[in-house]
Protein backbone atom coordinates (compact mmCIF):
# COMPACT_ATOMS: atom_id res chain seq x y z
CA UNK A 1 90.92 47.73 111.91
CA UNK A 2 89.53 46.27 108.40
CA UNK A 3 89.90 42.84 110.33
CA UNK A 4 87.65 43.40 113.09
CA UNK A 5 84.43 44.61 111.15
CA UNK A 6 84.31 41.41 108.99
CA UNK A 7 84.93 39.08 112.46
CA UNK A 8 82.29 40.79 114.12
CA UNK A 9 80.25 40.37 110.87
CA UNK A 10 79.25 43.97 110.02
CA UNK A 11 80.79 46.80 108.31
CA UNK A 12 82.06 50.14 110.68
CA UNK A 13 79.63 52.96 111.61
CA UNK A 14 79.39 56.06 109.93
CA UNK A 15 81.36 58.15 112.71
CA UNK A 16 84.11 55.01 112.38
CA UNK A 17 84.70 55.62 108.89
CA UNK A 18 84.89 59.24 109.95
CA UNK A 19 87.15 58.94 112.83
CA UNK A 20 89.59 56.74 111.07
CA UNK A 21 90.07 58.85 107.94
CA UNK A 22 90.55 62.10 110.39
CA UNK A 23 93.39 60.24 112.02
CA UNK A 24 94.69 59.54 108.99
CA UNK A 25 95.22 63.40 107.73
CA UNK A 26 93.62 66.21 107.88
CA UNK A 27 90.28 67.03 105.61
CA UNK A 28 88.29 69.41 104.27
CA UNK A 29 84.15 68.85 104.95
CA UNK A 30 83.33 68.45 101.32
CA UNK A 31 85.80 65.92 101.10
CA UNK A 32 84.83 63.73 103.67
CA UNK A 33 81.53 64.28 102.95
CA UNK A 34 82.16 62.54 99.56
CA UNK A 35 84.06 60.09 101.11
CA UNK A 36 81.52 58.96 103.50
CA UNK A 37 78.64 59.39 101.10
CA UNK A 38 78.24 56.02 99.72
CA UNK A 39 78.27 54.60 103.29
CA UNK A 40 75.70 56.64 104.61
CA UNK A 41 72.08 55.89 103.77
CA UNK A 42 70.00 59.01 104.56
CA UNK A 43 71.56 62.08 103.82
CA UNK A 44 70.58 63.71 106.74
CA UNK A 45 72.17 61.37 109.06
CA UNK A 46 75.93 62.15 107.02
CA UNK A 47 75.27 65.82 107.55
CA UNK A 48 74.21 65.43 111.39
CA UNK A 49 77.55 63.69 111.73
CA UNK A 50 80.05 66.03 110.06
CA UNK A 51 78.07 69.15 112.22
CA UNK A 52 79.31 66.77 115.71
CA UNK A 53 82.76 66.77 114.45
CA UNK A 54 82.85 70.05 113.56
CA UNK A 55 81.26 70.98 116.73
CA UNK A 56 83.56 68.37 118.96
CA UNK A 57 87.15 69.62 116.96
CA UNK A 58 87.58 67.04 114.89
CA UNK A 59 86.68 68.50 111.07
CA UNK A 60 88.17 72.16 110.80
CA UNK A 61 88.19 73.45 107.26
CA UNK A 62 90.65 76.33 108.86
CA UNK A 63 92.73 73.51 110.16
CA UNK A 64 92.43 71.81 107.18
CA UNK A 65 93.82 74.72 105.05
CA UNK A 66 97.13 75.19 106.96
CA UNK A 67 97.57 71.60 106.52
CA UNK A 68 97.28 71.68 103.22
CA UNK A 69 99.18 74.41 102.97
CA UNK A 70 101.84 73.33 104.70
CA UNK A 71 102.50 70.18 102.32
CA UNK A 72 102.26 72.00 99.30
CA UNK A 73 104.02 75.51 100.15
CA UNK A 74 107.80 74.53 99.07
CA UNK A 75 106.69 73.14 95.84
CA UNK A 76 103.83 75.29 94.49
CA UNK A 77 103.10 78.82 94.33
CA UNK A 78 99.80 80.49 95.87
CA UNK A 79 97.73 79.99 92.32
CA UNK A 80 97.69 76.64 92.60
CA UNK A 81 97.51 76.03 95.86
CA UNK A 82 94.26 78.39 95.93
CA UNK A 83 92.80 76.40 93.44
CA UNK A 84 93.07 72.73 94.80
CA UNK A 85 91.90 74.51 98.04
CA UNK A 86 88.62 75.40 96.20
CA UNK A 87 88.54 71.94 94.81
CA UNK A 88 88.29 70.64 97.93
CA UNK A 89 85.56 72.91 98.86
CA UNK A 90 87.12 75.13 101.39
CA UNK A 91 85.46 78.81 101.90
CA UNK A 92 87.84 81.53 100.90
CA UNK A 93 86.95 82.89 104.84
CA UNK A 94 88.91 79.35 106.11
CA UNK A 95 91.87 80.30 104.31
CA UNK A 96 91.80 83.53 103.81
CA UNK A 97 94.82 83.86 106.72
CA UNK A 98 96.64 81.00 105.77
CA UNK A 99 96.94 82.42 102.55
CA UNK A 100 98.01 85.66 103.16
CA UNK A 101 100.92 84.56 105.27
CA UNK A 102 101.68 82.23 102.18
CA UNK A 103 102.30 85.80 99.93
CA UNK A 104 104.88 86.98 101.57
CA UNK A 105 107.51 84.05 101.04
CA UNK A 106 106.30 83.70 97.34
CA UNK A 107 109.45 84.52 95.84
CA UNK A 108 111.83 83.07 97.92
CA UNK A 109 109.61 80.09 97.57
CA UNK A 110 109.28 80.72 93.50
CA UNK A 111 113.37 81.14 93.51
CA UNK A 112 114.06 77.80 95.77
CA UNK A 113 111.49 75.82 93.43
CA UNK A 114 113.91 76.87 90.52
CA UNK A 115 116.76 76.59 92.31
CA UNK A 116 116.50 72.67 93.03
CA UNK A 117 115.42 72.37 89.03
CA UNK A 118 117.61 74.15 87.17
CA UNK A 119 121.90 74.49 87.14
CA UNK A 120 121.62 77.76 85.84
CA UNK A 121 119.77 81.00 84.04
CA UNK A 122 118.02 80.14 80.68
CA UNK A 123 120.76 80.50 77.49
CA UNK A 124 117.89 80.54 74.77
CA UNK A 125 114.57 81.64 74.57
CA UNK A 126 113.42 78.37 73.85
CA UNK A 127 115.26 77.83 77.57
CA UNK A 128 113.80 80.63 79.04
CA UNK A 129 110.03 79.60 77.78
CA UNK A 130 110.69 76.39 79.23
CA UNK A 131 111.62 77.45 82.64
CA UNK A 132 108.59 79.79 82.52
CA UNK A 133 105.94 77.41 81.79
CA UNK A 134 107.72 75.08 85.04
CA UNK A 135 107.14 78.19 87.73
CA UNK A 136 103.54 79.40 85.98
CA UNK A 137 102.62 75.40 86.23
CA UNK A 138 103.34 75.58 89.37
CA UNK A 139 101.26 78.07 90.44
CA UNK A 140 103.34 81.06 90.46
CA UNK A 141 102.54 84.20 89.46
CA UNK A 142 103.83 85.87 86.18
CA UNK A 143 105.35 88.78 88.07
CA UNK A 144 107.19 86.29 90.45
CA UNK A 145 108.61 84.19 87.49
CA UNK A 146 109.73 87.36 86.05
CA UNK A 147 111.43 88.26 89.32
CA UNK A 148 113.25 84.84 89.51
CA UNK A 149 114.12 84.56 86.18
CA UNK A 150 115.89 88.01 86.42
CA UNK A 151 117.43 87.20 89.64
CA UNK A 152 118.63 83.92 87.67
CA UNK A 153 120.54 85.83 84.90
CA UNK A 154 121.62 88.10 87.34
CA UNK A 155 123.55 85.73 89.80
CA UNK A 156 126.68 84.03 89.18
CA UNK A 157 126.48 80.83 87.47
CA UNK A 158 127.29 77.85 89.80
């Protein structure tokens, strides 16, 4: 609790700060690394630490990944997702499974995404542009926005 370092009259340890941002959410080593970083005074000690939670369970960058994934999946596509994964400094081998389970619903997820934005297929190209640039900024592919946008003109108009 913030309350109890300052009555006790010094700040929480290293693995405290740790602990409580793990039970927080899920995160990725480099990122707790960087959040811990200005707390920690040698750097050896910071890296000793995040090795014991790795080794105990408690920091998985695997684990981290599907979490990750799991948040973002309905609302992004696998571009963008991969890319705020490498942000966070997660090896491609961490979520290299998470992400290939994530290609196979890309369209259905691409489609749903446009589903809950737009009423209907694009009536101009200036429309069509628009709703292009809204999937590809999502992180969709070009070949899946094709897809939906085809499947768009092609269903009945609601």
């Amino acid at each position: 609790m913030p309350g109890q370092a300052s009555v006790q009259g010094r700040s929480p340890s290293l693995k405290a700060r740790a602990l409580r941002y793990l039970s927080q959410r899920e995160h990725s080593r480099a990122e707790l690394e960087r959040k811990l970083a200005p707390h920690a005074l040698p750097e050896d000690e910071l890296r000793s630490l995040l090795d014991d939670l790795a080794l105990q369970g408690w920091l998985s960058d695997a684990r981290f990944a599907e979490s990750l994934v799991h948040r973002r999946a309905s609302r992004y596509g696998i571009r963008r997702i991969t890319a705020e994964l490498d942000s966070l400094g997660v090896a491609a081998a961490d979520s290299h499974a998470v992400l290939s389970e994530l290609r196979h619903s890309e369209a259905e997820r691409a489609w749903q995404t446009w589903a809950r934005r737009f009423d209907g297929p694009p009536e101009s190209p200036k429309e069509m542009a628009r709703q292009q640039r809204f999937l590809l900024q999502r992180g969709y592919g070009a070949e899946v926005v094709r897809g939906v946008l085809q499947r768009a003109r092609q269903a009945t108009p609601r």
